[in-house]
N, C-alpha and C. Protein backbone atom coordinates (compact mmCIF):
# COMPACT_ATOMS: atom_id res chain seq x y z
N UNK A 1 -16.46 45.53 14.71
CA UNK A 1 -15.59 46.22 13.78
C UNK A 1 -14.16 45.73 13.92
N UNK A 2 -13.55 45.04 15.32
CA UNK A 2 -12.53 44.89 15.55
C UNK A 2 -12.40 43.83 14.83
N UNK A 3 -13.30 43.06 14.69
CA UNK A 3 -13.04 41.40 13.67
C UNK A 3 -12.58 41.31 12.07
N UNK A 4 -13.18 42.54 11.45
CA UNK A 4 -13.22 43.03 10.34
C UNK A 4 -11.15 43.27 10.19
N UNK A 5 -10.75 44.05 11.19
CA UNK A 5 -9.57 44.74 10.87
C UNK A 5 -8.81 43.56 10.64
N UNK A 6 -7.73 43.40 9.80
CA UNK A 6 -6.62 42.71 9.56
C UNK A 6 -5.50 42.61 10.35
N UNK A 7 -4.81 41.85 11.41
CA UNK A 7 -3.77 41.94 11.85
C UNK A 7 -2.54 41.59 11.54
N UNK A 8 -1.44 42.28 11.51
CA UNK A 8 -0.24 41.55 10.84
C UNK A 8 -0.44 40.33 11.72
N UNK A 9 1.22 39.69 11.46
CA UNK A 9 1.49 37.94 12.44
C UNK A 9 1.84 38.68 13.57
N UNK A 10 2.84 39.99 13.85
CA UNK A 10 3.34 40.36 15.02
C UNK A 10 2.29 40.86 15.88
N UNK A 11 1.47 41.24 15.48
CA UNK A 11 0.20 41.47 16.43
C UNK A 11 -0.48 39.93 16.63
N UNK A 12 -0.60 39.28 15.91
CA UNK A 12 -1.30 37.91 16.39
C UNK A 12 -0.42 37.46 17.31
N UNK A 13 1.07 37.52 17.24
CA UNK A 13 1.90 36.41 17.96
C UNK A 13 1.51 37.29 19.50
N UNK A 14 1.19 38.82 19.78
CA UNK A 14 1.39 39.34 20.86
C UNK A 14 -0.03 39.38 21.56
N UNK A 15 -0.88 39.01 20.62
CA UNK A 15 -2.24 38.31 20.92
C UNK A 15 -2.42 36.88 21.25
N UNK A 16 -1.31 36.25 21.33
CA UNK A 16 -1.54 35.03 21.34
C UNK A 16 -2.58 33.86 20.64
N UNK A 17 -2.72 34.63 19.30
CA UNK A 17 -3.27 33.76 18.43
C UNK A 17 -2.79 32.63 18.15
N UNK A 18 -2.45 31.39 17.77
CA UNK A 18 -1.98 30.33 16.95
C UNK A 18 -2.09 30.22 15.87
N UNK A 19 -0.68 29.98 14.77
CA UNK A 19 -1.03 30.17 13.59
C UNK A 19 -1.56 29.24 13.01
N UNK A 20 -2.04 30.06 11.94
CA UNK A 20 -2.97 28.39 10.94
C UNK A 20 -2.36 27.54 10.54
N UNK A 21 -2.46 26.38 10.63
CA UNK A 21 -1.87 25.25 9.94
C UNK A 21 -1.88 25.68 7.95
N UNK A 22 -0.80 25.22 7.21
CA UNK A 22 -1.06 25.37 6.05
C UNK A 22 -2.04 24.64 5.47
N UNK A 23 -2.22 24.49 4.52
CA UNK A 23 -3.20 23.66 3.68
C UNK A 23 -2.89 22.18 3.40
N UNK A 24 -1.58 22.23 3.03
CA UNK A 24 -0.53 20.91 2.76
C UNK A 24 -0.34 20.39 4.30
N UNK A 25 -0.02 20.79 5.25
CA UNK A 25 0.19 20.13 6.33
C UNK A 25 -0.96 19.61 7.04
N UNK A 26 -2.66 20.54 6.56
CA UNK A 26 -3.68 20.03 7.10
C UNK A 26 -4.36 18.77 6.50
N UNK A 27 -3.82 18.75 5.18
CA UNK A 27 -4.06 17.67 4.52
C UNK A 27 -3.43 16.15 4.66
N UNK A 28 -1.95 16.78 4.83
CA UNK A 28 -0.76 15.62 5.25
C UNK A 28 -1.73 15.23 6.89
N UNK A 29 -1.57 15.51 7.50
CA UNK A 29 -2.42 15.20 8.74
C UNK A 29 -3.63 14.37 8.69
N UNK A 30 -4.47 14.88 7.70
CA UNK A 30 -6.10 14.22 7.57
C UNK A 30 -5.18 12.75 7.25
N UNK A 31 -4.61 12.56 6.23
CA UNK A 31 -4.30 11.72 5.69
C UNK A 31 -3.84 10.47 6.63
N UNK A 32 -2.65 11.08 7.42
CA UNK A 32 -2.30 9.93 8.47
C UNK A 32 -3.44 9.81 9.45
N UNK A 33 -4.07 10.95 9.91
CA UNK A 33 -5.44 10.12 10.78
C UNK A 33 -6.05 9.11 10.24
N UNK A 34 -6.32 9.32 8.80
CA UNK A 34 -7.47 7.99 8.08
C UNK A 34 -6.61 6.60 8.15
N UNK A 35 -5.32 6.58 7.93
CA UNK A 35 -4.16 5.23 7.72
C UNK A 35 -4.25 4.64 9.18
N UNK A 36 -4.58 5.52 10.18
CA UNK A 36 -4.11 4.84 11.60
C UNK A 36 -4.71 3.82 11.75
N UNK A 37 -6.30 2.92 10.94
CA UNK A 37 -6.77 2.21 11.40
C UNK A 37 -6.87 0.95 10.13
N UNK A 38 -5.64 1.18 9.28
CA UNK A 38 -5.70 0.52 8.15
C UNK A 38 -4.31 -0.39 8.60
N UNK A 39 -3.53 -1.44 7.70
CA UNK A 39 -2.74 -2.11 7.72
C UNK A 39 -2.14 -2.05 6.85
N UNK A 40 -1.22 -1.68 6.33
CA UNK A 40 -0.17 -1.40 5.04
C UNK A 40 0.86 -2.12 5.42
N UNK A 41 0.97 -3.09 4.20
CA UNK A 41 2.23 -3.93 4.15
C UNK A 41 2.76 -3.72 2.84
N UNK A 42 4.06 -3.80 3.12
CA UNK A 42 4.55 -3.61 1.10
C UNK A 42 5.53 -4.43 0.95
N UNK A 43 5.90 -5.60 -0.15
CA UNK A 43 6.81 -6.01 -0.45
C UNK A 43 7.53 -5.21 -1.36
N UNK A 44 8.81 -5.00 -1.42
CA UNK A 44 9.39 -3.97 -2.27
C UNK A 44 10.78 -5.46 -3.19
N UNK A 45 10.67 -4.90 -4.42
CA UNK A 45 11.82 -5.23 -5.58
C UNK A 45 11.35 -6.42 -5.33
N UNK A 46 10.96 -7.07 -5.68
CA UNK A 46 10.64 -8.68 -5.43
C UNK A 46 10.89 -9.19 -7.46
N UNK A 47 11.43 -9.81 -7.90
CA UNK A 47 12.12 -10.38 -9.08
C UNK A 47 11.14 -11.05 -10.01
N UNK A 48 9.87 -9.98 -9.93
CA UNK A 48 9.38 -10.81 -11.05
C UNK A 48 8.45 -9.38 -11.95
N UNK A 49 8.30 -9.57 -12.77
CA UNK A 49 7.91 -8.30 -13.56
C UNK A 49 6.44 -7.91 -13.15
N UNK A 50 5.76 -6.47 -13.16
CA UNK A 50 4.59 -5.96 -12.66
C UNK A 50 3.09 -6.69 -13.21
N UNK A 51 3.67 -6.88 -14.61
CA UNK A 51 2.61 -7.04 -15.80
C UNK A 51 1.99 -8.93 -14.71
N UNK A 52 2.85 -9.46 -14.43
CA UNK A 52 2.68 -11.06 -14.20
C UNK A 52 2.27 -10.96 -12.76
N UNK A 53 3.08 -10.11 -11.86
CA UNK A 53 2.41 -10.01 -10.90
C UNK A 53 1.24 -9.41 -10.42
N UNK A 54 0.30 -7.91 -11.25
CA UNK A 54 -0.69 -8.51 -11.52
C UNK A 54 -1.84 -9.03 -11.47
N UNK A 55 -1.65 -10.05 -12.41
CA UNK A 55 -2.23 -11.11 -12.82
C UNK A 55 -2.76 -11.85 -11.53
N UNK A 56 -1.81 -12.27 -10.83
CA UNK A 56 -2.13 -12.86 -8.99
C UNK A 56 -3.00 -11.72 -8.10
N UNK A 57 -2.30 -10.83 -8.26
CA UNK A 57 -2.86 -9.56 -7.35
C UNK A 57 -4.70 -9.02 -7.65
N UNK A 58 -4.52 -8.91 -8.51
CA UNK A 58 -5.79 -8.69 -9.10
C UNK A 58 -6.83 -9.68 -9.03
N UNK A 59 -6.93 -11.18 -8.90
CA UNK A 59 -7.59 -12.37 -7.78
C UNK A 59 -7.74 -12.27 -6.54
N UNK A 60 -7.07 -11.52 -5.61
CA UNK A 60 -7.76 -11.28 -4.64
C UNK A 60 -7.99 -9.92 -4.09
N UNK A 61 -8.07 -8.80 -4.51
CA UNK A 61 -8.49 -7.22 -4.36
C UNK A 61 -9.86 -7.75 -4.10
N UNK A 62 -10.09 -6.95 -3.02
CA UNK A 62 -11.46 -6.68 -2.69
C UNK A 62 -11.93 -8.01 -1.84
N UNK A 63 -11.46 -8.95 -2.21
CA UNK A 63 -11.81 -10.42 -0.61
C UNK A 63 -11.45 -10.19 0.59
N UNK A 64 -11.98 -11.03 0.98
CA UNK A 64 -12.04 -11.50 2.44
C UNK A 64 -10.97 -12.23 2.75
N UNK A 65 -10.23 -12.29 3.65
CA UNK A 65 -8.35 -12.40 3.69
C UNK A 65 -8.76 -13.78 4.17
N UNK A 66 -9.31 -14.41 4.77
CA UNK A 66 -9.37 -15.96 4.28
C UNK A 66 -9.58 -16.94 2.82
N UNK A 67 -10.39 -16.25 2.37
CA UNK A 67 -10.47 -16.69 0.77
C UNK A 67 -9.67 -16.22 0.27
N UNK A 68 -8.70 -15.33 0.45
CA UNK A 68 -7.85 -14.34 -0.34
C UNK A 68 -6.47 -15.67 -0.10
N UNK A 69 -6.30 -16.55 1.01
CA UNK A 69 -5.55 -17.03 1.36
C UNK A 69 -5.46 -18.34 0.69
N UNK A 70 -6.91 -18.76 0.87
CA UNK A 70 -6.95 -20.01 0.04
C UNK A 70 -6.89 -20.13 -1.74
N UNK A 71 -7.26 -18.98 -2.11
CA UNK A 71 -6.89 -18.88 -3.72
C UNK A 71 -5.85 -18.47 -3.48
N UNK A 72 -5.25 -17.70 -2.84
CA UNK A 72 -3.06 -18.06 -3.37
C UNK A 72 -2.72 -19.49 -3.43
N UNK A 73 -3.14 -19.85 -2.28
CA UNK A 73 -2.79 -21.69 -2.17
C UNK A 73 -2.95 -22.42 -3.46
N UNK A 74 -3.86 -21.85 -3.76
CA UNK A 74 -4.43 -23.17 -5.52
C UNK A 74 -4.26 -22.43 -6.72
N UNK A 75 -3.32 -21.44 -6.89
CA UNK A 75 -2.99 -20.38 -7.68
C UNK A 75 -1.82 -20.86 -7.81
N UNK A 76 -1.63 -21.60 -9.55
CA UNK A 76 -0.53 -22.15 -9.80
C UNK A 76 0.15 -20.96 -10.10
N UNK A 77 0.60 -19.82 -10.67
CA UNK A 77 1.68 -18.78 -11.03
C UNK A 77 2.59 -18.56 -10.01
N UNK A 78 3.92 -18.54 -10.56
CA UNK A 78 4.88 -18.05 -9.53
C UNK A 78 4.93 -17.32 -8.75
N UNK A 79 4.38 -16.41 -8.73
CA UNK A 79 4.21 -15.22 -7.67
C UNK A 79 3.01 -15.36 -6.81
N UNK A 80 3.03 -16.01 -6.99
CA UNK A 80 1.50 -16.49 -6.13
C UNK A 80 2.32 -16.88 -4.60
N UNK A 81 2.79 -17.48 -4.30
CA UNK A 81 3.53 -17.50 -2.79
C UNK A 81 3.76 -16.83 -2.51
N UNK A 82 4.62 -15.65 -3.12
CA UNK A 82 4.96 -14.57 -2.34
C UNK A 82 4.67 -13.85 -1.93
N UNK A 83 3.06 -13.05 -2.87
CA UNK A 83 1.77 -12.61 -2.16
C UNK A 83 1.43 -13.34 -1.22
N UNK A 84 1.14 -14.46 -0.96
CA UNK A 84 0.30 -15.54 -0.16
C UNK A 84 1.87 -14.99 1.61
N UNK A 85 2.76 -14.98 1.24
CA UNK A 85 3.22 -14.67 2.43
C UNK A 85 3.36 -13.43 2.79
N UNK A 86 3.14 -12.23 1.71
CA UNK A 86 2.80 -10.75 1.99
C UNK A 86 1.64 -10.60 2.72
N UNK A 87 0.48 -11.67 2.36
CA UNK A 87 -1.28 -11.43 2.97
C UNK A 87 -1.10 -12.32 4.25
N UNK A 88 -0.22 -12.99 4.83
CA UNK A 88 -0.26 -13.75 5.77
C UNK A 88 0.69 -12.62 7.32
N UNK A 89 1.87 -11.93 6.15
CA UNK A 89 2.39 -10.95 6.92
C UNK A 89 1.75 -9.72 7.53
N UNK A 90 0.55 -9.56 6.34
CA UNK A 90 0.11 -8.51 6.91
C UNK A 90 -1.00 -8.78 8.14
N UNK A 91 -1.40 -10.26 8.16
CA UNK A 91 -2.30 -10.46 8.69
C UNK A 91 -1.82 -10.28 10.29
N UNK A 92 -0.68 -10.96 10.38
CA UNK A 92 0.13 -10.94 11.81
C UNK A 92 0.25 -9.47 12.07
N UNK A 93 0.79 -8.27 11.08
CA UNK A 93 0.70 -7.01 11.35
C UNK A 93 -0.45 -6.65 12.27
N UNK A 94 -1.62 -6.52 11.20
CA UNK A 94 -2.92 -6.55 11.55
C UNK A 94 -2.86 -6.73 12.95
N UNK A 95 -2.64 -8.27 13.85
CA UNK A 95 -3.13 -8.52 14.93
C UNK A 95 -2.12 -7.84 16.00
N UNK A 96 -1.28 -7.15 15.22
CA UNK A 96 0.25 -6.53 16.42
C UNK A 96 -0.04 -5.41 16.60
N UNK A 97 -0.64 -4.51 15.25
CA UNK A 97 -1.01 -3.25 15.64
C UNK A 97 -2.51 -3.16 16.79
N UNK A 98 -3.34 -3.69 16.44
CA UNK A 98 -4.10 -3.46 17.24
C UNK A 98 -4.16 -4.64 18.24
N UNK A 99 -3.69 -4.85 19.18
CA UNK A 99 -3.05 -5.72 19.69
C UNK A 99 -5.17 -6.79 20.46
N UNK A 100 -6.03 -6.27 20.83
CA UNK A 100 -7.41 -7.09 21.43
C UNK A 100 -7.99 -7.31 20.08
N UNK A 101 -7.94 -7.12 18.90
CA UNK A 101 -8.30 -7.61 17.64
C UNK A 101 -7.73 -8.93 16.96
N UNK A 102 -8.13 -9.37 16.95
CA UNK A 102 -7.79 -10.91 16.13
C UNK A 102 -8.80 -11.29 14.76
N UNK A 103 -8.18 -11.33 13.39
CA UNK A 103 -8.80 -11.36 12.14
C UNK A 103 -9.44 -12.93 12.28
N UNK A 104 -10.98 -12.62 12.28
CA UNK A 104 -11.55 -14.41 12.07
C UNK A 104 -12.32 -14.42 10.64
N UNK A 105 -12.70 -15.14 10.60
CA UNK A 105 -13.15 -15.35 9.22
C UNK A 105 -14.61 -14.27 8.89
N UNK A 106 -14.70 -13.23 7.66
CA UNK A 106 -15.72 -12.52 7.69
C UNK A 106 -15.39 -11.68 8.02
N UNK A 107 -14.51 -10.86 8.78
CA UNK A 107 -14.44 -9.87 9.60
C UNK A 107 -13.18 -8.42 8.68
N UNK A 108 -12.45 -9.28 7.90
CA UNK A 108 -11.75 -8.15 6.97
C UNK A 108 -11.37 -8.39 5.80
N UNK A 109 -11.05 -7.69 4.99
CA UNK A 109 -10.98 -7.79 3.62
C UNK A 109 -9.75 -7.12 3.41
N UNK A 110 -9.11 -7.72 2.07
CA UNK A 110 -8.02 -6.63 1.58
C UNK A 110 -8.50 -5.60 0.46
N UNK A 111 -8.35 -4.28 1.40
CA UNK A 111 -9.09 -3.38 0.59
C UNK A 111 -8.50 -2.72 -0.46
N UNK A 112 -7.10 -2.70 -0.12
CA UNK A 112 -6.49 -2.04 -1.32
C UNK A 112 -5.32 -2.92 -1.77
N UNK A 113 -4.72 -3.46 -3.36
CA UNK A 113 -3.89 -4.46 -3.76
C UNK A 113 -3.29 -3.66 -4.91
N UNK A 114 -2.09 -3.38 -4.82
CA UNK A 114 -1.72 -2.17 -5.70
C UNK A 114 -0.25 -3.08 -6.11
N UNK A 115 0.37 -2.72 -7.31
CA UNK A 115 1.90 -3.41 -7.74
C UNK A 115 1.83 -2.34 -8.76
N UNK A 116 3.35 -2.13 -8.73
CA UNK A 116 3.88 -0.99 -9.32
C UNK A 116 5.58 -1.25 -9.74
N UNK A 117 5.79 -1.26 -10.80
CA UNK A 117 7.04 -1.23 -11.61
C UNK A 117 8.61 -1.00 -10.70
N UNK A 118 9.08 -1.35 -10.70
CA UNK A 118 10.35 -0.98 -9.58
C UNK A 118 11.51 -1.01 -11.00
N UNK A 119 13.11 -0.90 -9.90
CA UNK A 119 14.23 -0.90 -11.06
C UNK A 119 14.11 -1.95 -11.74
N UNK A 120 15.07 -1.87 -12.85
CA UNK A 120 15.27 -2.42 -13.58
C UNK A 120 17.15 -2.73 -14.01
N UNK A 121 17.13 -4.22 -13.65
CA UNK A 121 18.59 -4.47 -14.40
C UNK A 121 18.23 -5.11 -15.66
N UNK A 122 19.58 -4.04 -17.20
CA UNK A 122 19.63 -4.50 -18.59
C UNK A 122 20.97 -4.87 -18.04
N UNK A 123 20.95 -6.13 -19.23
CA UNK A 123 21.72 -7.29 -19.82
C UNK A 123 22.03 -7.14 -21.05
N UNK A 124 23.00 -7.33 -21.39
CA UNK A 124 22.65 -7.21 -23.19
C UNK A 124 23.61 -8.96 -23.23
N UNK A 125 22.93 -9.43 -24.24
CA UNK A 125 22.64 -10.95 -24.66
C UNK A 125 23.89 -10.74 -25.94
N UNK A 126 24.76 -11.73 -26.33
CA UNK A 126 25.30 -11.29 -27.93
C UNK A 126 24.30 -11.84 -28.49
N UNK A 127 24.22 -11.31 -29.89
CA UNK A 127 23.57 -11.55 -31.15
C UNK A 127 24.25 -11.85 -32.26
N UNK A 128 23.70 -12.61 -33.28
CA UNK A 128 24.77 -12.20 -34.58
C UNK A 128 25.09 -11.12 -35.09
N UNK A 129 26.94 -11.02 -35.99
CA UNK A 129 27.17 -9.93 -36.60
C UNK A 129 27.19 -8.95 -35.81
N UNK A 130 27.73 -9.68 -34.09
CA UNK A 130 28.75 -8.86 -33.48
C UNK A 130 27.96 -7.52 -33.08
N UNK A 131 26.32 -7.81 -33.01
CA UNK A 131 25.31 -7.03 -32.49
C UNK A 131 24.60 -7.60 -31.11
N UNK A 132 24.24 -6.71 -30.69
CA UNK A 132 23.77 -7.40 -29.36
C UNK A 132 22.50 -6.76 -28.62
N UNK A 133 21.68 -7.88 -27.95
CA UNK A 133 20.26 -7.83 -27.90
C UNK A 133 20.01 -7.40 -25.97
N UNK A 134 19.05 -6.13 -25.67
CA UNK A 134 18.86 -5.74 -24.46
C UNK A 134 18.23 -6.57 -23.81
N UNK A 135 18.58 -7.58 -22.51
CA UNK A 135 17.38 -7.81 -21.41
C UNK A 135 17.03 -7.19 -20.78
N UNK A 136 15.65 -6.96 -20.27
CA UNK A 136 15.37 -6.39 -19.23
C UNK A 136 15.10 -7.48 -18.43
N UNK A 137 15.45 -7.55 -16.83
CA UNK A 137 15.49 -7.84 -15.47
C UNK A 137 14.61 -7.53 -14.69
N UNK A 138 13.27 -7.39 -14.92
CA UNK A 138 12.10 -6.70 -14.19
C UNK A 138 11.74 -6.71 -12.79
N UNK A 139 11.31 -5.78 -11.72
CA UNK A 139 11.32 -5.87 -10.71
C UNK A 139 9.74 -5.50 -9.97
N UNK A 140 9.48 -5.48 -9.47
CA UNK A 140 8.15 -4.78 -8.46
C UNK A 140 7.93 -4.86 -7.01
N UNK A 141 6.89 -3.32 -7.12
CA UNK A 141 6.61 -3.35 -5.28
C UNK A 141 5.33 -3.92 -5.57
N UNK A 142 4.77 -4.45 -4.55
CA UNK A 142 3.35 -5.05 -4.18
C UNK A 142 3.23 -4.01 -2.69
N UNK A 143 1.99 -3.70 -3.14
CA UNK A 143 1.02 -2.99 -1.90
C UNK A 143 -0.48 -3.39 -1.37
N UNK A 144 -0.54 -3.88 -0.35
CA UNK A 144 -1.63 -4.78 0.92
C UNK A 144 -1.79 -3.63 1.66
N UNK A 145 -3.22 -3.81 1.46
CA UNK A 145 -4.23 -2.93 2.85
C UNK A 145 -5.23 -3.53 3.24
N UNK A 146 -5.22 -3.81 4.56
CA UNK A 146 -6.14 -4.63 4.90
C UNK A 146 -6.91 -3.91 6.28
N UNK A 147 -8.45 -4.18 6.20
CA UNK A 147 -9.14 -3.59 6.44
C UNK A 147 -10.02 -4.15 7.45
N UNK A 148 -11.35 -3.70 8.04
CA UNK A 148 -12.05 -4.58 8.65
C UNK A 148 -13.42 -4.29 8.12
N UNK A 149 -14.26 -5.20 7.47
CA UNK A 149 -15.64 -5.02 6.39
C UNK A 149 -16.25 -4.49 7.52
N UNK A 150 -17.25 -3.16 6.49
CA UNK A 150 -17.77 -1.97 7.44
C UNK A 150 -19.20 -2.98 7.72
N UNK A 151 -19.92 -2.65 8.61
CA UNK A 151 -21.46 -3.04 9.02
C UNK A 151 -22.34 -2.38 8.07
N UNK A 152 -23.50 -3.28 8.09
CA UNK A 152 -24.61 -3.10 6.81
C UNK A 152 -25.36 -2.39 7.84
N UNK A 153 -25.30 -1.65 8.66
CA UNK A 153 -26.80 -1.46 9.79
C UNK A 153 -26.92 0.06 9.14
């Protein structure tokens, strides 16, 4: 019957209960437990627009970070290097965080490849008749997660 009754907090605190974690903080928590064994690298504002970058990014989601390496290499588009040194950065991450792990071929993939819109600098261009035309200056973050391919057993 005693389980049933409701206690205020001042009776729990003099019970030495512990309070519950909220909902948002138990969640914020789950969340960083699952990241601890992932690799997140992000290039941030990098000078080339989302739509083009992309285009590169989207060629290697879901590979194997050696092939992921060698198609940046033969990937004529501009932005193609700069990923190629984001997936190379993260790779060194990779081997710093978990310091007796070393990425060999087969063994991880980039699991998540995300680019997303950043600021923007306008320009305005003259035009004729003393009117004048907006540039946009396009920017983006690129987001790398790299992983280690789960076992088929």
């Amino acid at each position: 019957m005693a389980d049933t009754v409701k206690m205020t907090r001042k009776e729990k605190i003099a019970a030495g209960i512990p309070k519950e974690p909220k909902r948002k903080t138990a969640y914020a928590n789950q969340l960083k437990a699952d990241k601890e064994d992932l690799c997140v690298v992000k290039l941030r504002n990098y000078r080339s627009s989302a739509r083009k970058m992309r285009m590169v990014v989207d060629q290697i989601r879901g590979m194997e970070v050696f092939d992921a390496i060698n198609t940046l290499k033969l990937t004529s588009r501009a932005a193609a290097p700069a990923v190629l040194r984001l997936l190379k950065s993260a790779v060194a991450s990779y081997e710093e965080k978990f310091e007796g792990d070393r990425i060999d071929v087969g063994t991880h993939f980039v699991a998540e490849a995300s680019v997303d819109a950043a600021r923007m600098l306008k320009r305005l261009q003259p035009a004729p008749q003393g009117r004048a035309h907006l540039i946009r200056k396009r920017f983006c973050h690129v987001t790398l997660v790299i992983d280690e391919i789960p076992d088929e057993e």
